[in-house]
N, C-alpha and C. Protein backbone atom coordinates (compact mmCIF):
# COMPACT_ATOMS: atom_id res chain seq x y z
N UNK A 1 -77.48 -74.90 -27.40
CA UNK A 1 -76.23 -74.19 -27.16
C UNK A 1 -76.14 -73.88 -25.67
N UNK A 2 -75.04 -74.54 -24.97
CA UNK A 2 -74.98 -73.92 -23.45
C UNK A 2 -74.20 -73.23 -23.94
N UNK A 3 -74.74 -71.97 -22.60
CA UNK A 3 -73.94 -70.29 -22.84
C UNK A 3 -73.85 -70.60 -20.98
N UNK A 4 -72.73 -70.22 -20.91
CA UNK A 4 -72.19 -70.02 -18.99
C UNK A 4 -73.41 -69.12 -18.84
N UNK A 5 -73.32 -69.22 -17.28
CA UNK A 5 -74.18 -67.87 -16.83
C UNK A 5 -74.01 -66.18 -17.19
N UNK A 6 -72.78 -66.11 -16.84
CA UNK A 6 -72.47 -64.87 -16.84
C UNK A 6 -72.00 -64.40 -18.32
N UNK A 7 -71.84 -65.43 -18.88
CA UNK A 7 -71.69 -64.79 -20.68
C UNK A 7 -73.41 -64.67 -20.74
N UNK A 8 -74.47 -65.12 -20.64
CA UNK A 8 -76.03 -64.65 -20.41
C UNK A 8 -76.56 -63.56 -20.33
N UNK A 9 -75.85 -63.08 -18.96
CA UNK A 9 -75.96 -62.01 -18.10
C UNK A 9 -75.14 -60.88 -18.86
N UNK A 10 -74.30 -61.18 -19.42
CA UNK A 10 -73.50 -59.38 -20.33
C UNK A 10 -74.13 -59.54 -21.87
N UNK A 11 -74.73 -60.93 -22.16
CA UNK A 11 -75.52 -60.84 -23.52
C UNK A 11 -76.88 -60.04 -23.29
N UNK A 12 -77.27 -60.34 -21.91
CA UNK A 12 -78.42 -59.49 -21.61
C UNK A 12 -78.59 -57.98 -21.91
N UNK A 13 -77.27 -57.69 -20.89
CA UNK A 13 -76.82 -56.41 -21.05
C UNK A 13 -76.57 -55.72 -21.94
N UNK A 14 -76.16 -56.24 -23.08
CA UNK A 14 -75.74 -56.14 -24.35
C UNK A 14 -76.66 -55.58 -25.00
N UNK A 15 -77.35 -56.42 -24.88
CA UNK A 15 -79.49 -56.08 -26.08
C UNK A 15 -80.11 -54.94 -25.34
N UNK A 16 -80.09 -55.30 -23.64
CA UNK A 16 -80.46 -53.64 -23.00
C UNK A 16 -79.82 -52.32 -23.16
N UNK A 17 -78.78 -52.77 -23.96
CA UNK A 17 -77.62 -51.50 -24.18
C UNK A 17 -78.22 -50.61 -24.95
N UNK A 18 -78.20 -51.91 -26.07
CA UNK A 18 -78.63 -51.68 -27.51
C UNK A 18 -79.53 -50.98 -27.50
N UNK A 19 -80.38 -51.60 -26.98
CA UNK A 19 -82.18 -51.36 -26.84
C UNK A 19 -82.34 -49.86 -26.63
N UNK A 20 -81.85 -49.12 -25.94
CA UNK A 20 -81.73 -47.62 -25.44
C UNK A 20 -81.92 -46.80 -26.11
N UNK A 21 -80.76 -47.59 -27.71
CA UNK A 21 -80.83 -46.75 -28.83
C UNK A 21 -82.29 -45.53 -29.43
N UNK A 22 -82.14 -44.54 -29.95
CA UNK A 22 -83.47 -44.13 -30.13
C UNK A 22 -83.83 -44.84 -31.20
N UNK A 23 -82.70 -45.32 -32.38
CA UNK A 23 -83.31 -46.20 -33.25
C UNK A 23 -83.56 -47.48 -33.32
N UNK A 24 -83.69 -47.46 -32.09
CA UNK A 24 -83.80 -49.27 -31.54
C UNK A 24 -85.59 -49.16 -31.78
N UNK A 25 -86.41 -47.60 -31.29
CA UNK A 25 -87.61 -48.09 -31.01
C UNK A 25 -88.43 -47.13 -32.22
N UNK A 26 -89.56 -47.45 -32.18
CA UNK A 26 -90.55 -46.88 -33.48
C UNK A 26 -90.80 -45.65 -32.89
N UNK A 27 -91.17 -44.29 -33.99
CA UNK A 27 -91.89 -43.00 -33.21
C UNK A 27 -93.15 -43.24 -33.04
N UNK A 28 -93.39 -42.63 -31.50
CA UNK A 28 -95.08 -42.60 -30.96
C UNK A 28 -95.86 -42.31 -32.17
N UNK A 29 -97.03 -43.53 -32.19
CA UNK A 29 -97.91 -43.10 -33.66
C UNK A 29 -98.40 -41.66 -33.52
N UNK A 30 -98.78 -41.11 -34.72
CA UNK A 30 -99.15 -40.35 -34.76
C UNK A 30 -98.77 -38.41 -34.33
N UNK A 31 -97.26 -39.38 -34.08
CA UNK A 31 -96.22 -37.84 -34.31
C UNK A 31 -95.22 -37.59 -35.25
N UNK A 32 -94.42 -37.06 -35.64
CA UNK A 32 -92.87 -36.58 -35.98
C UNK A 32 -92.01 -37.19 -35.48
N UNK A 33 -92.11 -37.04 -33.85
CA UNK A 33 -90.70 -37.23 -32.80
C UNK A 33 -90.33 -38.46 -33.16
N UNK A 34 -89.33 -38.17 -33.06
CA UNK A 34 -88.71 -40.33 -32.57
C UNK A 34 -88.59 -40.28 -31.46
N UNK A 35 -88.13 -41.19 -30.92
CA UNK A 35 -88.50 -41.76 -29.90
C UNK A 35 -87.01 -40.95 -29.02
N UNK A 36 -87.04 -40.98 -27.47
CA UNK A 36 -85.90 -40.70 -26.77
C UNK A 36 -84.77 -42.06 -26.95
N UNK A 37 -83.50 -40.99 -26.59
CA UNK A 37 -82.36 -42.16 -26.09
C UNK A 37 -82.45 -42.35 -24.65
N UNK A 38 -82.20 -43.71 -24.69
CA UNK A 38 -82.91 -44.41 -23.28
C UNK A 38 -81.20 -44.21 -22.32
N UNK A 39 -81.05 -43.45 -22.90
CA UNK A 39 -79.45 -42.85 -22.20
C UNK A 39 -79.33 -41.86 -22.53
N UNK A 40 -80.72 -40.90 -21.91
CA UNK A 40 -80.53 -39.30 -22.48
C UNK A 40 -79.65 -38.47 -21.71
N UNK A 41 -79.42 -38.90 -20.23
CA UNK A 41 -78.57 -38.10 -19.33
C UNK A 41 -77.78 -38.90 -18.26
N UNK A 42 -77.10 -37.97 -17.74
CA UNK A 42 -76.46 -39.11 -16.10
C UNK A 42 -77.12 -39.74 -15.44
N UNK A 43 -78.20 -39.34 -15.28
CA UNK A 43 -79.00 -40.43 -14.56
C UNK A 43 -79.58 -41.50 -14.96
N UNK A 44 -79.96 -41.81 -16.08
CA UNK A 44 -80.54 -42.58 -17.07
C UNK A 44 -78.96 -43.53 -17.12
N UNK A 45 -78.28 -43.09 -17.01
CA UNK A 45 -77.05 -44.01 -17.40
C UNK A 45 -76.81 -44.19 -15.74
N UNK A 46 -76.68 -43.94 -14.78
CA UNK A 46 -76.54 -44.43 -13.38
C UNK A 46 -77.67 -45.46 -13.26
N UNK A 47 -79.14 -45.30 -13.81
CA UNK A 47 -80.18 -46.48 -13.31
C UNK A 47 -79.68 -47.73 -14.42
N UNK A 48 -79.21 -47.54 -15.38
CA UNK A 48 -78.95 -48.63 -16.48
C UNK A 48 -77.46 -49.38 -15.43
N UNK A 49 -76.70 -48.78 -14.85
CA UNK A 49 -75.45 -49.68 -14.26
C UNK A 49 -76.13 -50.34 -13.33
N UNK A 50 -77.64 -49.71 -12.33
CA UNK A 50 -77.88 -50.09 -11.32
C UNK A 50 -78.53 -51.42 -12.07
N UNK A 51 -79.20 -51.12 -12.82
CA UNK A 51 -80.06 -52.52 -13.30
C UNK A 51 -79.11 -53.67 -13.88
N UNK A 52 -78.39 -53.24 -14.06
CA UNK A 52 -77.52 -55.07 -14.55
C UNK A 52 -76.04 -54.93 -13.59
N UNK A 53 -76.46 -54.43 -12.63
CA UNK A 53 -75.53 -54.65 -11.37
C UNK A 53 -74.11 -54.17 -11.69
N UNK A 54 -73.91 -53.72 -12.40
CA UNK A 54 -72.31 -53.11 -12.71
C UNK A 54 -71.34 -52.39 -11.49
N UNK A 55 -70.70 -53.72 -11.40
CA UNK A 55 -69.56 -52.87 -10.00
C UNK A 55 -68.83 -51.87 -10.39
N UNK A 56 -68.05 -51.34 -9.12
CA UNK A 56 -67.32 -50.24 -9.44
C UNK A 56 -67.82 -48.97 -10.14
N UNK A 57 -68.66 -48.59 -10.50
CA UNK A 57 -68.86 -47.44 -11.28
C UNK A 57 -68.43 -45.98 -10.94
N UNK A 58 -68.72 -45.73 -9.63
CA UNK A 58 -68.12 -44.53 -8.85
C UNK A 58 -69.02 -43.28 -9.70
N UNK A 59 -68.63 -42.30 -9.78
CA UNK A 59 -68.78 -40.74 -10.08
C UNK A 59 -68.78 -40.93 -11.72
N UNK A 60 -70.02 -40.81 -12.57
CA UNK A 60 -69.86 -40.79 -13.28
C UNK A 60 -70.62 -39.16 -14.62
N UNK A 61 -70.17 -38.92 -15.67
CA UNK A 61 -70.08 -37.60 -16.07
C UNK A 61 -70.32 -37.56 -17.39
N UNK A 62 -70.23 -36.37 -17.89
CA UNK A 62 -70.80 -36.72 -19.72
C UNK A 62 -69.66 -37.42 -20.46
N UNK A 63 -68.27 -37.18 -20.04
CA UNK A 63 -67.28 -37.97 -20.59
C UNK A 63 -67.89 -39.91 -20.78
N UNK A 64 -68.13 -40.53 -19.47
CA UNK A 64 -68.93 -41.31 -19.34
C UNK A 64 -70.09 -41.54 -20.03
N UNK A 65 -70.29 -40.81 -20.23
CA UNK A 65 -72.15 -41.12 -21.01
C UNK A 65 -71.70 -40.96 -22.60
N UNK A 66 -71.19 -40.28 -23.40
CA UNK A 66 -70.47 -40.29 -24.55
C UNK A 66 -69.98 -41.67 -24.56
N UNK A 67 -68.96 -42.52 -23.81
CA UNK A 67 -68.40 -42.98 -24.22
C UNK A 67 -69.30 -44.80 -23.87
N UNK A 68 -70.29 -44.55 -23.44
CA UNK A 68 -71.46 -45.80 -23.59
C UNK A 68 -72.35 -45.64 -24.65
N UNK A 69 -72.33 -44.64 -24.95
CA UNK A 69 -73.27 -44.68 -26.19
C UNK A 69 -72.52 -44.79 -27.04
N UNK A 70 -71.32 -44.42 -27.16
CA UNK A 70 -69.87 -45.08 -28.83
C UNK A 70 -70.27 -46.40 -28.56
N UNK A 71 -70.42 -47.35 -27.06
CA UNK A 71 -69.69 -48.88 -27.19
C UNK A 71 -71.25 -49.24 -27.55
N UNK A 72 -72.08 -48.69 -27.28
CA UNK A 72 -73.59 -48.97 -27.60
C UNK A 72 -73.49 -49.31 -29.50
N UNK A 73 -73.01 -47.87 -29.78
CA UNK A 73 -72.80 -47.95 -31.59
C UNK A 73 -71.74 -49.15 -32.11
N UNK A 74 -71.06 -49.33 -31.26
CA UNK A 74 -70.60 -50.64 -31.62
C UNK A 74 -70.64 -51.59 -31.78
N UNK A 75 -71.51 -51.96 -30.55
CA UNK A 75 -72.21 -53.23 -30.58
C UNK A 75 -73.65 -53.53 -31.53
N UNK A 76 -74.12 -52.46 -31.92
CA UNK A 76 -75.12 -52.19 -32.93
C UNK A 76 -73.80 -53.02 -34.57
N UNK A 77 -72.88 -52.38 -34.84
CA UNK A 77 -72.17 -52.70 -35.84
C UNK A 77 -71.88 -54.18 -35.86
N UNK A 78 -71.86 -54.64 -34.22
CA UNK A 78 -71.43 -56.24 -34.67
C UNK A 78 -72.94 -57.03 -34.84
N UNK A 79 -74.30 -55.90 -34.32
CA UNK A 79 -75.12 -57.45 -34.60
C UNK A 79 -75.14 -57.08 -35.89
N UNK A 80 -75.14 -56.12 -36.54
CA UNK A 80 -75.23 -55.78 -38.32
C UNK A 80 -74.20 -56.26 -39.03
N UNK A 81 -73.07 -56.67 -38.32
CA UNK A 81 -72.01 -57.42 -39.43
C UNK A 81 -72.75 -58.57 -40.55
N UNK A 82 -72.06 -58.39 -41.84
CA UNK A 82 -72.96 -59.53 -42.82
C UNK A 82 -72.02 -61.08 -42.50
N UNK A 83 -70.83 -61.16 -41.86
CA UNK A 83 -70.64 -62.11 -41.46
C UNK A 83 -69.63 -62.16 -40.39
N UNK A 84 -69.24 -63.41 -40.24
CA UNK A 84 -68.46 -63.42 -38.52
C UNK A 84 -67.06 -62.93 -38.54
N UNK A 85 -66.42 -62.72 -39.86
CA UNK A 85 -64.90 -62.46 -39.90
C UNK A 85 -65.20 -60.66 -39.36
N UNK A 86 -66.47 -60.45 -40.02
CA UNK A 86 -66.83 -58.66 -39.67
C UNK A 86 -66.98 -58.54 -38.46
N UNK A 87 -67.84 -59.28 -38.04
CA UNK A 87 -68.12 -59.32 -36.36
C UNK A 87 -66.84 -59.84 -35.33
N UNK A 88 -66.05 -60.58 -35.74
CA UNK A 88 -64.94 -60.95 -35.01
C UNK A 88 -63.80 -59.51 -35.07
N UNK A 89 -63.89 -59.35 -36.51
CA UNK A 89 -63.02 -57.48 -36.41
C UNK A 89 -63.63 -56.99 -35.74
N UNK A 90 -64.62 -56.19 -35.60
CA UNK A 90 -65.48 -55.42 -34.79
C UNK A 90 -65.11 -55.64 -33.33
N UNK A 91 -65.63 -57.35 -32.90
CA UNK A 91 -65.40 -57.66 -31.58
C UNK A 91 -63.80 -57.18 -31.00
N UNK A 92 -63.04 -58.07 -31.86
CA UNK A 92 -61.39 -57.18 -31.75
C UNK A 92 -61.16 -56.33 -31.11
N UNK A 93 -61.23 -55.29 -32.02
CA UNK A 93 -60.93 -54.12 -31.90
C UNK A 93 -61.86 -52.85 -30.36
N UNK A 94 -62.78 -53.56 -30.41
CA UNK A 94 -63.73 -53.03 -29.41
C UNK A 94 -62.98 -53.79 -28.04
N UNK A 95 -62.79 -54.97 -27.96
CA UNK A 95 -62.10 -55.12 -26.78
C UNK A 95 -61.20 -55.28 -26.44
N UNK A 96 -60.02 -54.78 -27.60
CA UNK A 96 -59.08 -54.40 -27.55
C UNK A 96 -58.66 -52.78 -26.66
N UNK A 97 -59.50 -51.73 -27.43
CA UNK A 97 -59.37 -50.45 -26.90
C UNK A 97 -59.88 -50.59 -25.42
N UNK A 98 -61.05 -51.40 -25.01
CA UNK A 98 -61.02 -51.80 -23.56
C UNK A 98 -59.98 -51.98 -22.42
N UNK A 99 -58.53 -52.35 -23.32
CA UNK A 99 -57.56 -53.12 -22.39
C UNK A 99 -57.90 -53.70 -21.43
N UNK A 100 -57.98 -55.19 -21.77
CA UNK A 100 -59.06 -55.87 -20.99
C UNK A 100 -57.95 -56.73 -20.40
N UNK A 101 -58.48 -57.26 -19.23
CA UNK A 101 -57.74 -57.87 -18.30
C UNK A 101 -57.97 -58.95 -17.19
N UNK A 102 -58.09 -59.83 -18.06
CA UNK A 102 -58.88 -61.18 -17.29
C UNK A 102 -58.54 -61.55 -15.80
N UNK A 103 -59.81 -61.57 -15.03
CA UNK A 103 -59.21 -61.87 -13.71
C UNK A 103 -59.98 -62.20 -12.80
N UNK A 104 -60.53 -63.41 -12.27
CA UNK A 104 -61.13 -63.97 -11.63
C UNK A 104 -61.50 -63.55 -10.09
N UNK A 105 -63.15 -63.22 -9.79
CA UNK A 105 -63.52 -62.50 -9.15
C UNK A 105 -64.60 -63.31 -8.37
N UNK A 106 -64.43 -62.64 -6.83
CA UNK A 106 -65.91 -63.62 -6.27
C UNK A 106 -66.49 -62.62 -5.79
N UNK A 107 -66.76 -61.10 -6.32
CA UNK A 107 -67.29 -60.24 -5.18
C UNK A 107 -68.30 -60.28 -5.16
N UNK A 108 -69.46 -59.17 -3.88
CA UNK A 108 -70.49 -59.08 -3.51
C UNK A 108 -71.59 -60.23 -3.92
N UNK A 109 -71.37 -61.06 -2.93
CA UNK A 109 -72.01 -62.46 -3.00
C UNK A 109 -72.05 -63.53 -4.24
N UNK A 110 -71.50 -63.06 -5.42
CA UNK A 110 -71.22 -63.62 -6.78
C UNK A 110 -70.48 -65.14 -6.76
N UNK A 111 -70.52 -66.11 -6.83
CA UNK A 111 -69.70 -67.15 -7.04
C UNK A 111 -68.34 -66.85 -8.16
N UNK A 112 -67.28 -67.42 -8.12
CA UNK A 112 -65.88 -67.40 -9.05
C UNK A 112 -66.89 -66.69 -10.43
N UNK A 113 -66.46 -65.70 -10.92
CA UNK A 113 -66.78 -65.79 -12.21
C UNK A 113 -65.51 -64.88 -13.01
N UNK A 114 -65.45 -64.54 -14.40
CA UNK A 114 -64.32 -63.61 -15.05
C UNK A 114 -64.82 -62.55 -15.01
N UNK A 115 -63.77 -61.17 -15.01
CA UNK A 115 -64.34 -60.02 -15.42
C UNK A 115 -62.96 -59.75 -16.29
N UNK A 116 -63.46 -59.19 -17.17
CA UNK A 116 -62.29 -58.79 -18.30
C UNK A 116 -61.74 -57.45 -18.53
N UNK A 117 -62.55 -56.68 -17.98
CA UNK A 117 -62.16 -55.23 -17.54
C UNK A 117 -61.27 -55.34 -16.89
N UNK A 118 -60.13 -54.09 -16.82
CA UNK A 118 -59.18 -54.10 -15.95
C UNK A 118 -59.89 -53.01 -14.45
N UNK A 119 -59.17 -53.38 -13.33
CA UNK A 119 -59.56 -52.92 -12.07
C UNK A 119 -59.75 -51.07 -12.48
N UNK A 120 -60.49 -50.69 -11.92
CA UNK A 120 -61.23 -49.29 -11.78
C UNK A 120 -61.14 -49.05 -13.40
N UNK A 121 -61.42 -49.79 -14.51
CA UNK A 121 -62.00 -49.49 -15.61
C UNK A 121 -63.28 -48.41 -15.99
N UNK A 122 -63.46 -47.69 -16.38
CA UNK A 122 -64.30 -46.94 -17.17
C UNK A 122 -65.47 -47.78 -16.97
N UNK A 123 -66.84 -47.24 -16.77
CA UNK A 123 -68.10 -48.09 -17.15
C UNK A 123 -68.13 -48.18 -18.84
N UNK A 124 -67.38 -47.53 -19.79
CA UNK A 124 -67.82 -47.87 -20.72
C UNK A 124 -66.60 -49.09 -21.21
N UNK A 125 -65.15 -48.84 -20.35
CA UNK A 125 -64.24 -50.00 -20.85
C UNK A 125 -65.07 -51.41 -20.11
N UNK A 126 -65.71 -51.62 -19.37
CA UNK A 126 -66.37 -52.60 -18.49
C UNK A 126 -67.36 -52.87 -19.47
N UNK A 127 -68.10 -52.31 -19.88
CA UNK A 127 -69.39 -52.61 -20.83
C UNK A 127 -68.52 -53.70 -22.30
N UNK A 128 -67.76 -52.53 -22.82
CA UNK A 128 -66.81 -53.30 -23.98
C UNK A 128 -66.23 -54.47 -23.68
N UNK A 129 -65.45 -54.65 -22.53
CA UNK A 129 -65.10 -55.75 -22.19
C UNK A 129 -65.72 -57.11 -21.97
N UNK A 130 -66.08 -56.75 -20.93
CA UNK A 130 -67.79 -58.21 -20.43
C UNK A 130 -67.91 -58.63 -21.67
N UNK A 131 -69.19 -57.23 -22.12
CA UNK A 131 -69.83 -57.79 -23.07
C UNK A 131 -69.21 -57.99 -24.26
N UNK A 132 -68.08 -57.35 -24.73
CA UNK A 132 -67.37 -57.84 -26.24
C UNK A 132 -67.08 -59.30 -26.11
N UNK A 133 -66.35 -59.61 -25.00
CA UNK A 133 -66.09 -61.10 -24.65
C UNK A 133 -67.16 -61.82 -24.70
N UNK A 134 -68.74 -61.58 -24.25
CA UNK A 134 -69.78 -62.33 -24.64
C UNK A 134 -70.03 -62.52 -26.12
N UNK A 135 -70.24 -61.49 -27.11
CA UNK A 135 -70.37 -61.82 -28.01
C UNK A 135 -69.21 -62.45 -28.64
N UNK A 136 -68.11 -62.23 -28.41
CA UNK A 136 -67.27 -63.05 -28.89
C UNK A 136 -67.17 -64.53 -28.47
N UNK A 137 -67.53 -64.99 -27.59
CA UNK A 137 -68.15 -66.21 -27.02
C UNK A 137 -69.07 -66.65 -28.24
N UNK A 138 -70.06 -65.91 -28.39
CA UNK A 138 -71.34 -66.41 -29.71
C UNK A 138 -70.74 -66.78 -31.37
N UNK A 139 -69.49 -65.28 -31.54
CA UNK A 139 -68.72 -65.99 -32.79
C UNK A 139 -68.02 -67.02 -32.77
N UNK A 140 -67.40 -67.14 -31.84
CA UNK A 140 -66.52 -68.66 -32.03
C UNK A 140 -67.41 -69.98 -31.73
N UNK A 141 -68.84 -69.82 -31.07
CA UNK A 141 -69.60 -71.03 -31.49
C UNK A 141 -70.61 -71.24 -32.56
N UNK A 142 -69.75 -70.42 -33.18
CA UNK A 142 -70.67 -70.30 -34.87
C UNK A 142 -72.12 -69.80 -34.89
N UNK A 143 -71.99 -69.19 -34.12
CA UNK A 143 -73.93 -68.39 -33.91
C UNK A 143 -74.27 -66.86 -34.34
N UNK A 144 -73.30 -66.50 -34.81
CA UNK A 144 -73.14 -65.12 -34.94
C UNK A 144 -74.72 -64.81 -35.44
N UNK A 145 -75.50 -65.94 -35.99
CA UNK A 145 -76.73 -65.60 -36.54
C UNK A 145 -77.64 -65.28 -35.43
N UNK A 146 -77.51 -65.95 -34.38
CA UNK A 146 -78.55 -65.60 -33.40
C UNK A 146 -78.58 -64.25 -32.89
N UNK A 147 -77.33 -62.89 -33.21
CA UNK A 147 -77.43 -61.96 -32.98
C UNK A 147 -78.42 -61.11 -34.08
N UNK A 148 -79.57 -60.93 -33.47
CA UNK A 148 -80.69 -60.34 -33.94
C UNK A 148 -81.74 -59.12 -33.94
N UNK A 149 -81.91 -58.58 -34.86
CA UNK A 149 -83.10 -57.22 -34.90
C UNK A 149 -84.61 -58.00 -34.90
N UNK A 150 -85.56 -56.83 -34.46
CA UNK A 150 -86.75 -58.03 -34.34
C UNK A 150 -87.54 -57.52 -35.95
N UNK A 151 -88.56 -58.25 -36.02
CA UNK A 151 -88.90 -58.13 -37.52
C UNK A 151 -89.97 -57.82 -38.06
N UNK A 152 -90.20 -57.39 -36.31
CA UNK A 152 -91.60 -56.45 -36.82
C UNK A 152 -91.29 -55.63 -36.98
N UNK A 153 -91.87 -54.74 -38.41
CA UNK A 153 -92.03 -53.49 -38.92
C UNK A 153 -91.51 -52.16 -38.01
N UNK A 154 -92.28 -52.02 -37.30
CA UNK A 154 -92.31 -50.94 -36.52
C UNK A 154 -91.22 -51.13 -34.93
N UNK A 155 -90.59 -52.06 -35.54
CA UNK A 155 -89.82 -52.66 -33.57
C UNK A 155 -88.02 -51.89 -34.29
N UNK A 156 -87.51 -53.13 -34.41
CA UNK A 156 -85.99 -52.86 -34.55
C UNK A 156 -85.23 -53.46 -33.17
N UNK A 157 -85.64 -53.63 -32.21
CA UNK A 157 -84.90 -53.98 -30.84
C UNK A 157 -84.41 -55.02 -31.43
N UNK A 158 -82.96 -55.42 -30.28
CA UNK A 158 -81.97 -56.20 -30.61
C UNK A 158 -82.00 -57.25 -29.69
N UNK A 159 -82.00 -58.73 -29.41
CA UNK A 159 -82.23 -59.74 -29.10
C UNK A 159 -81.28 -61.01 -29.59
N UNK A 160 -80.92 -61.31 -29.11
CA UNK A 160 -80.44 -62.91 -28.87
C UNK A 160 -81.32 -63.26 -28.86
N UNK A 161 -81.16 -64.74 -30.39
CA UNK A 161 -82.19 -65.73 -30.22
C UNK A 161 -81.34 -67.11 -29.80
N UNK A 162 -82.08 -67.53 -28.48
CA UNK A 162 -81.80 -68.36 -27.58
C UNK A 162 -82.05 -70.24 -27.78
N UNK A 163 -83.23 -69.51 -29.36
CA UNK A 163 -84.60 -70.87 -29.67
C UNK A 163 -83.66 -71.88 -29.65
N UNK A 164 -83.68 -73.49 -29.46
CA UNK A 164 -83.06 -74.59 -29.68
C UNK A 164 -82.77 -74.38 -31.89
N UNK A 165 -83.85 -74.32 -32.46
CA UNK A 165 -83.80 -74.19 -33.87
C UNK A 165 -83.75 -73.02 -34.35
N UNK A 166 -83.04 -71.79 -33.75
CA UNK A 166 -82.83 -70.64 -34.28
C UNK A 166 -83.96 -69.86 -35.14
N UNK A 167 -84.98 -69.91 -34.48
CA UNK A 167 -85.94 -69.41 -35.60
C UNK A 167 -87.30 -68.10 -34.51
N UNK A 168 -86.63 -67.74 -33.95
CA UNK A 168 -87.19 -66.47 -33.17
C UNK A 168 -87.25 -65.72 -33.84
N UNK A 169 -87.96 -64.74 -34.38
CA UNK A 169 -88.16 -63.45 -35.31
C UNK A 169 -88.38 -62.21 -34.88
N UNK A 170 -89.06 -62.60 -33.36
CA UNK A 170 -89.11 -61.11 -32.86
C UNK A 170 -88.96 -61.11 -31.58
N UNK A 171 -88.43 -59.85 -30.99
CA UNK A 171 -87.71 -59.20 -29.68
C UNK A 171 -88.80 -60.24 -28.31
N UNK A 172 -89.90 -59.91 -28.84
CA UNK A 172 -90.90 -60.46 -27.51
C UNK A 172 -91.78 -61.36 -28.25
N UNK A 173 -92.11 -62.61 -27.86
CA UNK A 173 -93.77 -63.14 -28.63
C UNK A 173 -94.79 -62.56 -27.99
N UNK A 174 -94.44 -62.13 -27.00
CA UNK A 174 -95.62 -61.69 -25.80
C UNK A 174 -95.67 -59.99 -26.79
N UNK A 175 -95.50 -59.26 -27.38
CA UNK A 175 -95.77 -57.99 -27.47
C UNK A 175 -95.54 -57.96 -29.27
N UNK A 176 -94.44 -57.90 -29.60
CA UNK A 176 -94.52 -57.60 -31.09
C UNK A 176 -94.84 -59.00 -31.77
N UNK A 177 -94.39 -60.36 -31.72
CA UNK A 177 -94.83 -61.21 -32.07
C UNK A 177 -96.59 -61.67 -31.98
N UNK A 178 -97.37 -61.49 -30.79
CA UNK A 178 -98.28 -61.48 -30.78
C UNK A 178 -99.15 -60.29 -31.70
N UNK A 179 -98.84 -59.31 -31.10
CA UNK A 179 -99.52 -58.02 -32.18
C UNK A 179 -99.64 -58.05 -33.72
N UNK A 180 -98.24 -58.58 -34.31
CA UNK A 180 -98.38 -59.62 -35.74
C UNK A 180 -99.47 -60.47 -36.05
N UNK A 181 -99.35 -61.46 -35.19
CA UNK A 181 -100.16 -62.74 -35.42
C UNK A 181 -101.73 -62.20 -35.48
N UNK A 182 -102.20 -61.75 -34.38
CA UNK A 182 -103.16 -61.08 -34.26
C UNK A 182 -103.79 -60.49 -35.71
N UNK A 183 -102.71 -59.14 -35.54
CA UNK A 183 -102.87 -58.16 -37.02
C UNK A 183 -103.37 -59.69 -38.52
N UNK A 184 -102.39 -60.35 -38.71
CA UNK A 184 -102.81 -60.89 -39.77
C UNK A 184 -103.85 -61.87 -39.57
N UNK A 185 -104.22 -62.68 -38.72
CA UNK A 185 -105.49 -63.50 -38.45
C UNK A 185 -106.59 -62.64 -38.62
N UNK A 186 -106.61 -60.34 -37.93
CA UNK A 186 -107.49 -59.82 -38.57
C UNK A 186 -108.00 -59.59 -39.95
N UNK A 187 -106.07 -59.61 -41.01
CA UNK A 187 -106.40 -59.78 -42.08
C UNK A 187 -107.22 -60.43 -42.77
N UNK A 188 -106.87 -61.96 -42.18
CA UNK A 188 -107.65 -62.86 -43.10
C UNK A 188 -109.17 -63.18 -42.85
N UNK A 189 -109.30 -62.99 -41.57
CA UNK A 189 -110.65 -62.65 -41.75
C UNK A 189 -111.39 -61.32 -42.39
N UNK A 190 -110.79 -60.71 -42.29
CA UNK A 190 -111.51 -59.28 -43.21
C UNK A 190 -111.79 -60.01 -44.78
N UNK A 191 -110.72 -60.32 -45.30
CA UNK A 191 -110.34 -61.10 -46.19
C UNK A 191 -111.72 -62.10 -46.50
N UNK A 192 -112.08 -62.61 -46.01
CA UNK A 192 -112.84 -64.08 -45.32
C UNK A 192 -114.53 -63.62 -45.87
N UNK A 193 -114.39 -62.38 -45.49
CA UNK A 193 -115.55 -61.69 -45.16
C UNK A 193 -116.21 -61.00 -46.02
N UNK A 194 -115.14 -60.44 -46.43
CA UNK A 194 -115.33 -59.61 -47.68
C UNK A 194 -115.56 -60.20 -49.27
């Protein structure tokens, strides 16, 4: 599946959105707590625009931070849709309330690319926009499946699977996929042994 660059780059953004969630991650073993929202305050939401480069942001406030964590819950609803007519409503309507406004941009060293936000948009109408238009990019090439939770037990993070044969299962191989493999090769040798 070729995906443009910059539909990549707001799918990225998308899963890092997600990811923030507190129920994106497992509670520290051996406590109660769950885990923090990785968008607990203004600042936590100023380093998240800085990290996936989000122009325009300006002065931003709890009005702002409320209203990234709604498009966060949203985008949680479209990777959970049970199919694409759900996820295409979802997508809709989410970048609809964006009032989005296609318009071809070359700023701060960027080559031609779209931004679908309208000019001095909201960071959270900018988030909806981009990225609703990315995933909506994924439903209309029939992939809606590759929008994914990971499947280890204790994970939940949200991931695009990118695989040529669609068959990625978890967020990282390097961290929860490995820790699996591991875990059960200990099984079977215990198993083995015993």
């Amino acid at each position: 599946m070729l995906i443009p660059h910059d539909t990549r780059i707001a799918l990225d953004t998308v899963v890092d959105l997600m990811n923030t969630a507190p129920e994106s991650e497992p509670p520290p073993a051996g406590t109660g707590d769950g885990p923090e929202d990785g968008l607990a305050d203004i600042p936590a939401l100023y380093a998240f625009a800085e990290r996936h480069h989000i122009s325009g942001v300006g002065t931003l406030g709890e009005k702002d931070l409320t209203a990234v964590r709604d498009v966060r819950d949203r985008f949680a609803e479209v990777f959970a849709a049970p199919d694409p007519r759900t996820a295409a409503d979802l997508v809709n309507r989410l970048v609809a309330a964006a009032g989005t406004t296609p318009q071809l941009t070359d700023h701060d060293g960027y080559d031609w690319h779209v931004h679908y936000f309208a000019p001095d948009a909201s960071i959270a109408d900018h988030l909806a926009a981009d990225c609703g238009m990315a995933l909506a990019f994924i439903i209309v090439a029939g992939e809606q499946e590759r929008l994914r939770r990971c499947e280890a037990p204790d994970c939940g993070h949200a991931f695009v699977d990118l695989s040529r044969n669609r068959s990625r299962r978890y967020c990282s191989s390097r961290t929860c996929g490995n820790r699996l493999h591991v875990a059960a090769y200990r099984a079977r040798r215990k198993e083995a042994a015993g």
